[in-house]
C-alpha atoms as a PDB file:
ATOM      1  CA  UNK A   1     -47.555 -37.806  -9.827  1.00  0.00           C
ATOM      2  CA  UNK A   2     -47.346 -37.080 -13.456  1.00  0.00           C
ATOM      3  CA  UNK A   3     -49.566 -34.886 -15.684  1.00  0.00           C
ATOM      4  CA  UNK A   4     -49.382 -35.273 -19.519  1.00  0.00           C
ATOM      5  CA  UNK A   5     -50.559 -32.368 -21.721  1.00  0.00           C
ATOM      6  CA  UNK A   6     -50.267 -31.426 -25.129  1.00  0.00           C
ATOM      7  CA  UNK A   7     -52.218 -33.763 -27.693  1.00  0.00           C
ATOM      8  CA  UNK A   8     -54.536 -33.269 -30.103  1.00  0.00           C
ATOM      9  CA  UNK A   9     -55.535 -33.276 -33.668  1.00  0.00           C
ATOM     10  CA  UNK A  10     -52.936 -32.202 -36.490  1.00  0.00           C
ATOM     11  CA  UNK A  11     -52.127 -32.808 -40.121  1.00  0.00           C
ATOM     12  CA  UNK A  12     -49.490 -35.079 -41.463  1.00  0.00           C
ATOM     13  CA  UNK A  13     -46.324 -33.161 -41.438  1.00  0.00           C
ATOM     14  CA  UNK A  14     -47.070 -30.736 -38.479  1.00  0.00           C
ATOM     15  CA  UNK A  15     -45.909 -30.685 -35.121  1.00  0.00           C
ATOM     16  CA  UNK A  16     -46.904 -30.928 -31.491  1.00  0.00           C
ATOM     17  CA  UNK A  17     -45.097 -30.877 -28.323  1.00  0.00           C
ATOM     18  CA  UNK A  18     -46.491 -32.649 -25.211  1.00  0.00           C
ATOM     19  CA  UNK A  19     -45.788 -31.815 -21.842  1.00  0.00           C
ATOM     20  CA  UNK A  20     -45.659 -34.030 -18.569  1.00  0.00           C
ATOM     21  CA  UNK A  21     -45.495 -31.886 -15.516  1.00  0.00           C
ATOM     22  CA  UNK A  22     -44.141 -33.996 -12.221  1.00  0.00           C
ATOM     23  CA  UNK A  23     -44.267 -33.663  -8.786  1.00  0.00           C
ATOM     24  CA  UNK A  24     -41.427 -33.509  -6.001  1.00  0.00           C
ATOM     25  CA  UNK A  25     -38.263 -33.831  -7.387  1.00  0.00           C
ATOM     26  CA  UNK A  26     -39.139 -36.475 -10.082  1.00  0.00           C
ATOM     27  CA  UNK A  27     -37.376 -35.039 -12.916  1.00  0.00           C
ATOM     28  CA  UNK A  28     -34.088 -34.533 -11.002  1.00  0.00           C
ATOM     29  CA  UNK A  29     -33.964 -37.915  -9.748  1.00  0.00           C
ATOM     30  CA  UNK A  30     -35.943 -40.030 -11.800  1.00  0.00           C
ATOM     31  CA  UNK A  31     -35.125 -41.223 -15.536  1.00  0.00           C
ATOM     32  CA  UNK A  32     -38.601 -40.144 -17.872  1.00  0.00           C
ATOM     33  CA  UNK A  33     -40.095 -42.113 -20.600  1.00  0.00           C
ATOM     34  CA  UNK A  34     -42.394 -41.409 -23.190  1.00  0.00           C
ATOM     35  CA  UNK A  35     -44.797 -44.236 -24.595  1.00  0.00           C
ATOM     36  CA  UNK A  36     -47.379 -44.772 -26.754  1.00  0.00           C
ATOM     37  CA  UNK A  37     -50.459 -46.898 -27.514  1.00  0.00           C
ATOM     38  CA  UNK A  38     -53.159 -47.563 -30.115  1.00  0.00           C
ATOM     39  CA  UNK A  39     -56.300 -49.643 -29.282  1.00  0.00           C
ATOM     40  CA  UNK A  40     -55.179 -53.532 -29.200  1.00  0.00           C
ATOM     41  CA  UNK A  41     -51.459 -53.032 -29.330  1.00  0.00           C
ATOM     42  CA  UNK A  42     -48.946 -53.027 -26.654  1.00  0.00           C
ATOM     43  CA  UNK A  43     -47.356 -50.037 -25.537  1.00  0.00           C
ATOM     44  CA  UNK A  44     -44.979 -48.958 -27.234  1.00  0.00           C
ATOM     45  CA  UNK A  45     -41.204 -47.246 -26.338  1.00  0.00           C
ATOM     46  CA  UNK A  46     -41.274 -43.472 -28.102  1.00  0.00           C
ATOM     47  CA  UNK A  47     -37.972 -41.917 -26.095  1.00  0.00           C
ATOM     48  CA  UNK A  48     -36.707 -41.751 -22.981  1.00  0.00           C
ATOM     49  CA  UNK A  49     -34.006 -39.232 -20.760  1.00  0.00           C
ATOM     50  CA  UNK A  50     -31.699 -40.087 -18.277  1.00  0.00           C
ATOM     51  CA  UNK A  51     -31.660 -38.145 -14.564  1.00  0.00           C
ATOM     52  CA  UNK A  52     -28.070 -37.320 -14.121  1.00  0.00           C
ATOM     53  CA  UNK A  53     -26.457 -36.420 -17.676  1.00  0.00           C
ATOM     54  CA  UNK A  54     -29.538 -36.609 -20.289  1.00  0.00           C
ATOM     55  CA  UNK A  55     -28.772 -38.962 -22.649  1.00  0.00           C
ATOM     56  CA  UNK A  56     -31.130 -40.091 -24.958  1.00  0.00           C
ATOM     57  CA  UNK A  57     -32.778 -43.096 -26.241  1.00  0.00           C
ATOM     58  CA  UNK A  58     -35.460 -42.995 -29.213  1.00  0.00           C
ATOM     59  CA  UNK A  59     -37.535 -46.128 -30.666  1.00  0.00           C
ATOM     60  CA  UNK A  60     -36.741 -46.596 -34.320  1.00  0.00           C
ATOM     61  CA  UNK A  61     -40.300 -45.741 -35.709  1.00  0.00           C
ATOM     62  CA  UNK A  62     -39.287 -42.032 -34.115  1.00  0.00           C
ATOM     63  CA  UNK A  63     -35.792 -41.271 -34.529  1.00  0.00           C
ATOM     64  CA  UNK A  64     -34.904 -37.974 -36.294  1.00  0.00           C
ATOM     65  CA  UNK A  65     -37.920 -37.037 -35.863  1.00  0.00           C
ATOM     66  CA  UNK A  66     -39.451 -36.790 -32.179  1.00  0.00           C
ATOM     67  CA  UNK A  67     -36.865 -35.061 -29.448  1.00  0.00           C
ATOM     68  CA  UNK A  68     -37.275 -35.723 -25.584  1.00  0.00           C
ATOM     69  CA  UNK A  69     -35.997 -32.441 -23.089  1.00  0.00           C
ATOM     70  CA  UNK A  70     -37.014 -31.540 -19.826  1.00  0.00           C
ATOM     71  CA  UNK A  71     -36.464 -28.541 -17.786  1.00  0.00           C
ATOM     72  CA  UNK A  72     -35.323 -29.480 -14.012  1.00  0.00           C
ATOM     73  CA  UNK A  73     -35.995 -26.088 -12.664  1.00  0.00           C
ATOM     74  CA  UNK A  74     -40.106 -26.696 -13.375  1.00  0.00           C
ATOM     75  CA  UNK A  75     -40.145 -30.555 -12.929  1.00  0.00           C
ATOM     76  CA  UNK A  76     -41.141 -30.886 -16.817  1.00  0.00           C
ATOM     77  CA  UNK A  77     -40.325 -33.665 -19.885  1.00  0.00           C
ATOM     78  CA  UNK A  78     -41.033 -32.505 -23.009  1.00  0.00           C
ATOM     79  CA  UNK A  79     -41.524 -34.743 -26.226  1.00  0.00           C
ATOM     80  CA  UNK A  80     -41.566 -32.589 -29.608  1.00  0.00           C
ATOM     81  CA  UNK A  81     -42.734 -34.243 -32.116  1.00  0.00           C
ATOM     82  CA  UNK A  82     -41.766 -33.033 -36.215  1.00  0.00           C
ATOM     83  CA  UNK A  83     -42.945 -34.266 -39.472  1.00  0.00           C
ATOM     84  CA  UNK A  84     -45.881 -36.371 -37.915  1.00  0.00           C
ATOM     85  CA  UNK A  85     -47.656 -39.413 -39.828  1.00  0.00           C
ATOM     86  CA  UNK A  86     -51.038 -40.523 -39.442  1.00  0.00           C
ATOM     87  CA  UNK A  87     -48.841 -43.624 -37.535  1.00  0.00           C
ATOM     88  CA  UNK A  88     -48.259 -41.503 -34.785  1.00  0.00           C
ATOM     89  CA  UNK A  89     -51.724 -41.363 -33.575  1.00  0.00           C
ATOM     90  CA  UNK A  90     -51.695 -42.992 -30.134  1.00  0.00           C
ATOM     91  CA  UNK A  91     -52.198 -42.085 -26.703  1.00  0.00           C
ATOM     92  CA  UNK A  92     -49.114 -40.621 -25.125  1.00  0.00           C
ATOM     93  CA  UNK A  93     -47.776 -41.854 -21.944  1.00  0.00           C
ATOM     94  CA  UNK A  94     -45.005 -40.472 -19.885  1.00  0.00           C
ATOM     95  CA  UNK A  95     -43.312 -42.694 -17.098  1.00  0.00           C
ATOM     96  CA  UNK A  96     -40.913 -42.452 -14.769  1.00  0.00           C
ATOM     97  CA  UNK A  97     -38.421 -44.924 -13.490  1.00  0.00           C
ATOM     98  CA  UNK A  98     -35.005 -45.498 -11.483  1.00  0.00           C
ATOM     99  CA  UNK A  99     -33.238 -47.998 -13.770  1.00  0.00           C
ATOM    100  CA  UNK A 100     -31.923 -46.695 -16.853  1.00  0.00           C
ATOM    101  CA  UNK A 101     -30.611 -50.092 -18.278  1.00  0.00           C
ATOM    102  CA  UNK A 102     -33.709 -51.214 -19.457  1.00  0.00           C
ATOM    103  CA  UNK A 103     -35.640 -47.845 -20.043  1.00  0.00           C
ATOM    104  CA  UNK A 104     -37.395 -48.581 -23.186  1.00  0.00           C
ATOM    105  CA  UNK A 105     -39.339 -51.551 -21.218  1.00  0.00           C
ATOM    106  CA  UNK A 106     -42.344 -50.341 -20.089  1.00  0.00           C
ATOM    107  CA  UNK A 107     -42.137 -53.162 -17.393  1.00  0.00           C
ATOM    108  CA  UNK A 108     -39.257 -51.133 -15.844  1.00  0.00           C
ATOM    109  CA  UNK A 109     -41.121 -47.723 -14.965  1.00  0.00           C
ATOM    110  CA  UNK A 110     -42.418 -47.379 -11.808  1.00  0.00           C
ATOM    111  CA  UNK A 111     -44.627 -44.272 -12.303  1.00  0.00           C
ATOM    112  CA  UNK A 112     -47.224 -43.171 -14.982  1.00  0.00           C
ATOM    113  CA  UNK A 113     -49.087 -40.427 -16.448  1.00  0.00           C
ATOM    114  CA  UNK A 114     -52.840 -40.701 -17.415  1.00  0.00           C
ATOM    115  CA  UNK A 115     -52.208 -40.163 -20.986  1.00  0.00           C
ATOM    116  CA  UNK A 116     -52.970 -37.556 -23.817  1.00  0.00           C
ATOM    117  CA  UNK A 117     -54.446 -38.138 -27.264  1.00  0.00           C
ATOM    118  CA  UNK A 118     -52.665 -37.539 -30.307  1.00  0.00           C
ATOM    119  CA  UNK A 119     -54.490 -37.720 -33.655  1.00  0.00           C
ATOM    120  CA  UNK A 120     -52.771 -37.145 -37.196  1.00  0.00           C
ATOM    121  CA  UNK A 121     -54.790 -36.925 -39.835  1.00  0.00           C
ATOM    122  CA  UNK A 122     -53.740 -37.348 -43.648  1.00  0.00           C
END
């Protein structure tokens, strides 16, 4: 089960960081995604971390700016998100999955969060 936390309303240029709490051992054994999704749009890839060594992967729109951690001891992924633009408003998914070749598919994830709001305002 995954819990996302952390959105809300913020100007252009400030920061947020969400949270998505799991349960069991999902962080140590699972790789976690982050996603995102404005009304009539696909979903769309934010980051993601790998299980065993933590790399990273970041969608383009993101990069340099957003950073995925987690911390194993409390089962947590963390997205912090700099410098954001009113683009960024979305809901905020985080997902879970055990194949890291194709981790910024949404089709790939096996597990999902309910989602948290993010607004930017300009």
């Amino acid at each position: 089960q995954l819990q996302a936390s952390g959105g809300g309303l913020v100007q252009a240029g400030g920061s947020l960081r969400l949270s998505c709490a799991a349960s069991g051992q999902t962080v140590r054994t699972y790789h976690m995604g982050w996603f995102r999704q404005t009304l009539g749009k696909e979903r769309e890839f934010v980051a993601a971390i790998s299980a065993n060594v933590g790399s990273t992967l970041y969608g383009d729109p993101v990069k340099g700016r957003f950073t995925i951690s987690r911390d194993k001891a409390n089962n947590t992924v963390y997205l912090q998100m700099n410098n954001l633009k009113p683009e960024d408003t979305a809901v905020y998914y985080c997902a879970a999955t055990n194949s890291w070749i194709r981790a910024v598919h949404q089709f790939n994830y096996n597990y999902w969060g309910q989602g948290t709001q993010v607004t930017v305002s300009s």
